[in-house]
Protein backbone atom coordinates (compact mmCIF):
# COMPACT_ATOMS: atom_id res chain seq x y z
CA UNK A 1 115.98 109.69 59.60
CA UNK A 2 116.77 111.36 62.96
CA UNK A 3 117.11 115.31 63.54
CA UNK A 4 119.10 116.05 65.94
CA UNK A 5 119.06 119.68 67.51
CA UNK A 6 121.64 121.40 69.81
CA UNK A 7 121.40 124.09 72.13
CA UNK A 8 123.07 126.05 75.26
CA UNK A 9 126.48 126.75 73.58
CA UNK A 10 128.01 130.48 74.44
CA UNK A 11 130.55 132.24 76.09
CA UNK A 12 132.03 131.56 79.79
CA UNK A 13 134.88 132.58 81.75
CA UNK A 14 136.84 129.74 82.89
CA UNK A 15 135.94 127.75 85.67
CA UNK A 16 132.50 128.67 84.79
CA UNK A 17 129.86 125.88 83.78
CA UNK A 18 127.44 125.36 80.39
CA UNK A 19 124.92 123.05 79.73
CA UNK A 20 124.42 121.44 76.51
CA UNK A 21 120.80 120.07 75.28
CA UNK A 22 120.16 118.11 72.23
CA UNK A 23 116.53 117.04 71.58
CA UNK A 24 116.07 114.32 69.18
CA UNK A 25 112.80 114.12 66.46
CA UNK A 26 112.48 109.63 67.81
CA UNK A 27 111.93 108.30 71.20
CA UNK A 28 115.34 107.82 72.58
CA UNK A 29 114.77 104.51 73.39
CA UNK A 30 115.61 103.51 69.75
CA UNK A 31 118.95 104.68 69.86
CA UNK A 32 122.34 102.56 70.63
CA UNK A 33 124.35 105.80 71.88
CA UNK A 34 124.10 109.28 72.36
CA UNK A 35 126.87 111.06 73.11
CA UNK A 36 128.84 114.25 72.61
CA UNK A 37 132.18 115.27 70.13
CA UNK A 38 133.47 118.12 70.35
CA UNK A 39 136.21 119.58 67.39
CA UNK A 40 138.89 122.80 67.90
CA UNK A 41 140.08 124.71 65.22
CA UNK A 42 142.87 123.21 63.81
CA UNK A 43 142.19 119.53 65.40
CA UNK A 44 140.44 116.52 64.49
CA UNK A 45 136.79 115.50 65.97
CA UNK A 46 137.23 114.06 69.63
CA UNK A 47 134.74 111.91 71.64
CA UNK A 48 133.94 113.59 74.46
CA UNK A 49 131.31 111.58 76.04
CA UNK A 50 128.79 108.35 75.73
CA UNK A 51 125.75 106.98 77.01
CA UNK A 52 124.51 103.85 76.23
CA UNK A 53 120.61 102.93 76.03
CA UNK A 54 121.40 100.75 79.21
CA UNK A 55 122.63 103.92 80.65
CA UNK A 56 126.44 103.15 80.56
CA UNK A 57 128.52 106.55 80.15
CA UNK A 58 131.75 107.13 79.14
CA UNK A 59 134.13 110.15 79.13
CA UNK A 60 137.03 111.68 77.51
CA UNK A 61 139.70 111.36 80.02
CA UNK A 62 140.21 115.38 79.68
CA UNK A 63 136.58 116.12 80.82
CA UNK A 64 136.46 113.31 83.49
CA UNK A 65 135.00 114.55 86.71
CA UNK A 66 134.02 117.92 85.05
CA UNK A 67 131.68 116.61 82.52
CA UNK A 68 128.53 114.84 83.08
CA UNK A 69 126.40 112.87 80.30
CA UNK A 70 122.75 112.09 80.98
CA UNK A 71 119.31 112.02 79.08
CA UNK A 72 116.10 112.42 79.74
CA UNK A 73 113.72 110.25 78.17
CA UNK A 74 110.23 112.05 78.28
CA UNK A 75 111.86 114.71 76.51
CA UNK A 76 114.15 112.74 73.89
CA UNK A 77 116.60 114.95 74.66
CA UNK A 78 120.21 114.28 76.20
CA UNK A 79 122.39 116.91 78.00
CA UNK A 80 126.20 117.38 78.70
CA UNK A 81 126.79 119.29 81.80
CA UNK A 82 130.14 120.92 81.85
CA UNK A 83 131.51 122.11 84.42
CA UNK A 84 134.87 124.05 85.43
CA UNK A 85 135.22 124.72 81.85
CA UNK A 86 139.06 125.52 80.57
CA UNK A 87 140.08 127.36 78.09
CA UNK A 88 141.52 123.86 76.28
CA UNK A 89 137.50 122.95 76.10
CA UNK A 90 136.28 125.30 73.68
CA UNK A 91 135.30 123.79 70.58
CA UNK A 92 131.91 123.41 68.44
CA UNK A 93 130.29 120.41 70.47
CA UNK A 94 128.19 118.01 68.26
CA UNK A 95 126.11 115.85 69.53
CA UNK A 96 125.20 112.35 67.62
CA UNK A 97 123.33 109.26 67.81
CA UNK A 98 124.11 105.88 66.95
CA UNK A 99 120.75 104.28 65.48
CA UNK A 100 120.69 100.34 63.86
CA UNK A 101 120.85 96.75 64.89
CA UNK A 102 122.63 94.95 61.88
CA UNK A 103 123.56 97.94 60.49
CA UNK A 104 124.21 101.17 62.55
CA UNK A 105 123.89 104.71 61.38
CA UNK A 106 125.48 108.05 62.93
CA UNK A 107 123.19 110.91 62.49
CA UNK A 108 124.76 114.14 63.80
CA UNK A 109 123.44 117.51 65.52
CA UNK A 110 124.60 121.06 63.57
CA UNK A 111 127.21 122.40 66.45
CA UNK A 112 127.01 124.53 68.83
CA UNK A 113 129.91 127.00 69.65
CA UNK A 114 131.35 127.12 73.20
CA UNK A 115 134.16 129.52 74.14
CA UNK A 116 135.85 129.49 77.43
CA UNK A 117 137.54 132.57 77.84
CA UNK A 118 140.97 133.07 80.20
């Protein structure tokens, strides 16, 4: 089992910048991907971005050049930093990690609200 916990959702004018944590219970170093989904009212989940465990990251092409994915591994805990936030981004953002050789299994984080206001 891996717990997954969010933080550093909230409220920001647009343009403005957030950075997302989420701290996992296992040394990251056992899991395939991290990476970040975000979902708007109305609209299905999205992938937003990826990092591999060889450190290969991946991006939504909305967020490209405005998002950033990294972890760090002494604290089992991967970030998203967003930056020159829109309006269009706000969303719950869940994290999630990919775990499993043969068989791979998708734990998720609980969600963390971010608002960009106009």
């Amino acid at each position: 089992q891996v717990q997954l916990v969010e933080s550093g959702g909230g409220l920001v004018q647009a343009g403005g910048s957030l950075r997302l944590s989420c701290a996992t219970s296992r040394t990251i170093f056992s899991i395939n991907v991290m990476g970040w989904y975000r979902q708007a009212p109305g609209k299905q989940r999205e992938r937003v971005a990826v990092i591999t465990s060889g450190g290969t990251t991946n991006y939504a092409d909305s967020v490209k050049g405005r998002f950033t994915i990294s972890r760090d591994s002494a604290k089992n805990t991967w970030y998203l930093q967003m930056n020159s936030l829109k309006p269009e981004d706000t969303a719950v953002y869940y994290c999630n990690a990919d775990v499993g050789s043969s068989s791979v299994i998708r734990y998720w984080g609980q969600g963390t609200q971010v608002t960009v206001s106009s």
